[in-house]
N, C-alpha and C. Protein backbone atom coordinates (compact mmCIF):
# COMPACT_ATOMS: atom_id res chain seq x y z
N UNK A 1 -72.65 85.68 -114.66
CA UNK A 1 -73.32 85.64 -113.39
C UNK A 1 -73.18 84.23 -112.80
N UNK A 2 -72.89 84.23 -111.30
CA UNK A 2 -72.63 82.89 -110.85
C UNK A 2 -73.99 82.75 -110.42
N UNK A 3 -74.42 80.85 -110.36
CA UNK A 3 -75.72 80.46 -109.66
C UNK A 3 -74.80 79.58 -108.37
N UNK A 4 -75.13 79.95 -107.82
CA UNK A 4 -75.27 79.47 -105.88
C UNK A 4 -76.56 78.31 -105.65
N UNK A 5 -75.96 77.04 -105.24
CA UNK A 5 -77.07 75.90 -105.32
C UNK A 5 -76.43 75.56 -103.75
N UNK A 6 -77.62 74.64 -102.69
CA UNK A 6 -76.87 73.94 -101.48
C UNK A 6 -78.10 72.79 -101.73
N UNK A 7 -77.06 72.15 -101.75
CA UNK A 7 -77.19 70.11 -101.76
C UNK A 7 -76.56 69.22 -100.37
N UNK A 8 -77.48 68.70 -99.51
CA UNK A 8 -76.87 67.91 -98.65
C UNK A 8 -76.26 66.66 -99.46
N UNK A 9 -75.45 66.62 -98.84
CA UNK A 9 -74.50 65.06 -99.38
C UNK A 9 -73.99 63.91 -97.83
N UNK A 10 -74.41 63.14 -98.85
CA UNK A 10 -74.15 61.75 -97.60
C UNK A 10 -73.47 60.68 -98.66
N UNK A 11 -72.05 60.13 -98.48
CA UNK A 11 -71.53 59.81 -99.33
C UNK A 11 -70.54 59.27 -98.47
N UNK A 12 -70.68 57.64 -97.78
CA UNK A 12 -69.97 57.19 -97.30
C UNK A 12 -68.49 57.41 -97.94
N UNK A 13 -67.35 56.96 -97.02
CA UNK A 13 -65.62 56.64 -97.41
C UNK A 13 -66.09 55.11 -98.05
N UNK A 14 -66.88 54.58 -98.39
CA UNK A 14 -66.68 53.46 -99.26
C UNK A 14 -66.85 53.92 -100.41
N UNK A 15 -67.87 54.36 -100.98
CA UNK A 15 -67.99 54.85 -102.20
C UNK A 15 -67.63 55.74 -103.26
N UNK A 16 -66.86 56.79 -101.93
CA UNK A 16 -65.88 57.30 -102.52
C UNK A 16 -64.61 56.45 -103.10
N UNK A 17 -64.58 55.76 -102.82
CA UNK A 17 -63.56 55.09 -103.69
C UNK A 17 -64.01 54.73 -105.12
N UNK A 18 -65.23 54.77 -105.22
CA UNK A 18 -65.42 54.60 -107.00
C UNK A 18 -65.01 55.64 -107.19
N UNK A 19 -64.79 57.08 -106.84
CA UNK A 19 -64.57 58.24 -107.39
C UNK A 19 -62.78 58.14 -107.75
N UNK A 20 -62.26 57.62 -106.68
CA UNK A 20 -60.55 57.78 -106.31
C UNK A 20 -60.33 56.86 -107.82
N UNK A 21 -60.82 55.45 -107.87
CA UNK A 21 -60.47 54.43 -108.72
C UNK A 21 -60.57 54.57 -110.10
N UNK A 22 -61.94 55.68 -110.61
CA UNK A 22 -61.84 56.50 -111.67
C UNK A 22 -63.05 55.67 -112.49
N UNK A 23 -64.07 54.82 -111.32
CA UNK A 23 -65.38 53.95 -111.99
C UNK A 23 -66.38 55.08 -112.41
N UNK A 24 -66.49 56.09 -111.48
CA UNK A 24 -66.61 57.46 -111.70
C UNK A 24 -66.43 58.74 -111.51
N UNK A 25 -66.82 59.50 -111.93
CA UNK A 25 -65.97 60.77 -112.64
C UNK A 25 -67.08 61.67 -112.22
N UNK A 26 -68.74 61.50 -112.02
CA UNK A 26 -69.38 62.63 -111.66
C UNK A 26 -70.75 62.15 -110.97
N UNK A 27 -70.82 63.50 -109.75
CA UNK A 27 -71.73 63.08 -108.85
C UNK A 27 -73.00 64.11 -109.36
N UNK A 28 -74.15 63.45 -109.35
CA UNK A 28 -75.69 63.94 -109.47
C UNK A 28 -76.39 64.20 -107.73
N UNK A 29 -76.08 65.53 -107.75
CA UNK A 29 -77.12 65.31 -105.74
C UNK A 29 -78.42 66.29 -106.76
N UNK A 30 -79.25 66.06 -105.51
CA UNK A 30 -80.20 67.12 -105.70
C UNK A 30 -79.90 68.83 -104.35
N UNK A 31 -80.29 69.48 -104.99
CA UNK A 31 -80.40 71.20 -104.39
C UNK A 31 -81.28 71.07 -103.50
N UNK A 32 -81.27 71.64 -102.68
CA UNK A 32 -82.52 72.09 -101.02
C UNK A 32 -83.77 72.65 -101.51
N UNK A 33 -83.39 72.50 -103.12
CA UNK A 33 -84.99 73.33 -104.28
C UNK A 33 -85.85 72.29 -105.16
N UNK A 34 -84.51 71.05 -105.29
CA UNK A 34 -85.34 69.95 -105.70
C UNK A 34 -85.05 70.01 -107.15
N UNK A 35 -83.80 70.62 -107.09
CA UNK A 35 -82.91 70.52 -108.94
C UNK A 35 -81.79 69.50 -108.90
N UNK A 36 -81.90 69.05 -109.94
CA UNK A 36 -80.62 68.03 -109.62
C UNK A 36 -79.51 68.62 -110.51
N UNK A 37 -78.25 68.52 -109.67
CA UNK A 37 -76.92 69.13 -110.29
C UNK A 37 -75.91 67.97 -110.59
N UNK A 38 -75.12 68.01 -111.45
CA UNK A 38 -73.78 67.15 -111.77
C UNK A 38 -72.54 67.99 -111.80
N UNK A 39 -71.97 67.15 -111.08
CA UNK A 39 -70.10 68.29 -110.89
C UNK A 39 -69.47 66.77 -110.78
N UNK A 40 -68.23 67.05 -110.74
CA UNK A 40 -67.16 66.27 -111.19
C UNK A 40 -66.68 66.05 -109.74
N UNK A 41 -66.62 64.86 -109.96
CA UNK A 41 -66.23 63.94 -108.25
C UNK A 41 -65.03 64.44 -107.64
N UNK A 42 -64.20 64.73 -108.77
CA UNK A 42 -62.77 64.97 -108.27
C UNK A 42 -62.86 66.50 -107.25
N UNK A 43 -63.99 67.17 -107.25
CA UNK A 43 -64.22 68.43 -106.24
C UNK A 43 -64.18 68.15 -105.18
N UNK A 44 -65.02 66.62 -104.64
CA UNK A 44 -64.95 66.10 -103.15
C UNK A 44 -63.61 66.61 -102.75
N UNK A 45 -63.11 65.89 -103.20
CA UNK A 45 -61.42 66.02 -102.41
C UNK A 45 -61.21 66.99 -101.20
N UNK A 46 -61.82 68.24 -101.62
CA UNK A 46 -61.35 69.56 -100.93
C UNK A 46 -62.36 69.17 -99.71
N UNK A 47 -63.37 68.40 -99.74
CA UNK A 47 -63.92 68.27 -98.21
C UNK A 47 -64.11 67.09 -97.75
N UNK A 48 -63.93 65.90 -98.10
CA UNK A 48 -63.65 64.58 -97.76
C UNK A 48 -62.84 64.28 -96.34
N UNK A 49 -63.75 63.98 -95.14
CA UNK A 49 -63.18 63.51 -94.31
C UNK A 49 -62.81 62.08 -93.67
N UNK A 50 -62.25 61.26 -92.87
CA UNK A 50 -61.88 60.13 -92.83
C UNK A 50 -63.37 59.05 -92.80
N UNK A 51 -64.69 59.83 -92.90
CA UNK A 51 -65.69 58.86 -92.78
C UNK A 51 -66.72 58.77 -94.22
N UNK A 52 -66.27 59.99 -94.61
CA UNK A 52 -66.76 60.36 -96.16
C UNK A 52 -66.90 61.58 -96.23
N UNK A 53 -67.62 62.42 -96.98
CA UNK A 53 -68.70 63.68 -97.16
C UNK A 53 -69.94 63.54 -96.71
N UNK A 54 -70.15 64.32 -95.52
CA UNK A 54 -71.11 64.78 -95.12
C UNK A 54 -71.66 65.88 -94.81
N UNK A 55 -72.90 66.27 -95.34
CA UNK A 55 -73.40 67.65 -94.92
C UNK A 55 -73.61 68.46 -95.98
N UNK A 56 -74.14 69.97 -95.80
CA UNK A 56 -74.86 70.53 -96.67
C UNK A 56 -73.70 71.60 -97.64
N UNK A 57 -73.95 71.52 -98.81
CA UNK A 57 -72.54 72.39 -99.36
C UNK A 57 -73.49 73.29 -100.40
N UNK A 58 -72.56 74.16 -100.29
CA UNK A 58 -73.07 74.84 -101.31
C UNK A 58 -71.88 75.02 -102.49
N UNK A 59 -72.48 75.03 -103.67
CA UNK A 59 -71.55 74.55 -105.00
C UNK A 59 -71.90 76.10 -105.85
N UNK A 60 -70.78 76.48 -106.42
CA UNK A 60 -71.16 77.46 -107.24
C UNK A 60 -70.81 77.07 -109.03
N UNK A 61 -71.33 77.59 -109.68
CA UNK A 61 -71.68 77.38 -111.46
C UNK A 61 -71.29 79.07 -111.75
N UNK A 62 -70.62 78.22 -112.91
CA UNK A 62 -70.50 80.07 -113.43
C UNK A 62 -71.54 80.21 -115.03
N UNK A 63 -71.59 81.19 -115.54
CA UNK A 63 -72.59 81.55 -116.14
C UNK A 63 -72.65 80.09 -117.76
N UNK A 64 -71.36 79.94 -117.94
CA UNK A 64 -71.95 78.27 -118.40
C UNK A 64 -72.26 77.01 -118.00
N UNK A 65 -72.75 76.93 -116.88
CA UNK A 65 -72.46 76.39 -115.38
C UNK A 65 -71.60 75.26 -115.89
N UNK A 66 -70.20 76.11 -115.78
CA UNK A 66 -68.98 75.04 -115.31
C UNK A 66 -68.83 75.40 -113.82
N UNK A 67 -68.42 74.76 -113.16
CA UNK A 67 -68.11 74.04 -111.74
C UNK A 67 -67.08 74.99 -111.51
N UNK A 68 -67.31 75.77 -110.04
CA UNK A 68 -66.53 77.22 -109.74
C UNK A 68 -65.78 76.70 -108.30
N UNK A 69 -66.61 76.06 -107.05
CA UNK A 69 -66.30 76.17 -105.80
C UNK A 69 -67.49 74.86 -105.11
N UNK A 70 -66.65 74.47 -103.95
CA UNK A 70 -67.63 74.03 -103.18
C UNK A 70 -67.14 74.28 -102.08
N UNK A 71 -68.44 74.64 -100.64
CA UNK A 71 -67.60 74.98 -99.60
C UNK A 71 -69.18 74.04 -98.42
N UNK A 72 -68.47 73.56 -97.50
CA UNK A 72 -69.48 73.40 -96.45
C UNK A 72 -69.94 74.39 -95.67
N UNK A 73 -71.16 74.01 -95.66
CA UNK A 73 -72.22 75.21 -94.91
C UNK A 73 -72.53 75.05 -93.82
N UNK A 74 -72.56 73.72 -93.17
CA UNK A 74 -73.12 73.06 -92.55
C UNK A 74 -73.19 71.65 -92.19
């Protein structure tokens, strides 16, 4: 069974570069429920625009919650 979480993210283009440079490897946001999740930085990629990540995503976990999808919602 997949779990469905949405986490706003605000994550300037500066700091993403600790992610690119490899200082780190995984981001902690909190859920719109007030859970905090960890997924692997290298997922940004797929929505990273020229000013950073911004906005509300929703991330999916699969039933060992390994890291399935992220898509913007919003």
């Amino acid at each position: 069974m997949y779990q469905r979480v949405q986490v706003m993210l605000k994550i300037p283009a500066h700091q993403l570069e600790l992610y690119y440079q490899g200082v780190v490897d995984t981001v902690a946001a909190e859920t719109t429920d007030g859970r905090i999740v960890h997924f692997p930085a290298n997922v940004l990629r797929s929505v990273v625009q020229s000013h950073g990540v911004y906005g509300t995503f929703e991330l999916v976990f699969d039933g060992n919650n390994k890291f399935v999808s992220i898509s913007r919602i919003c």
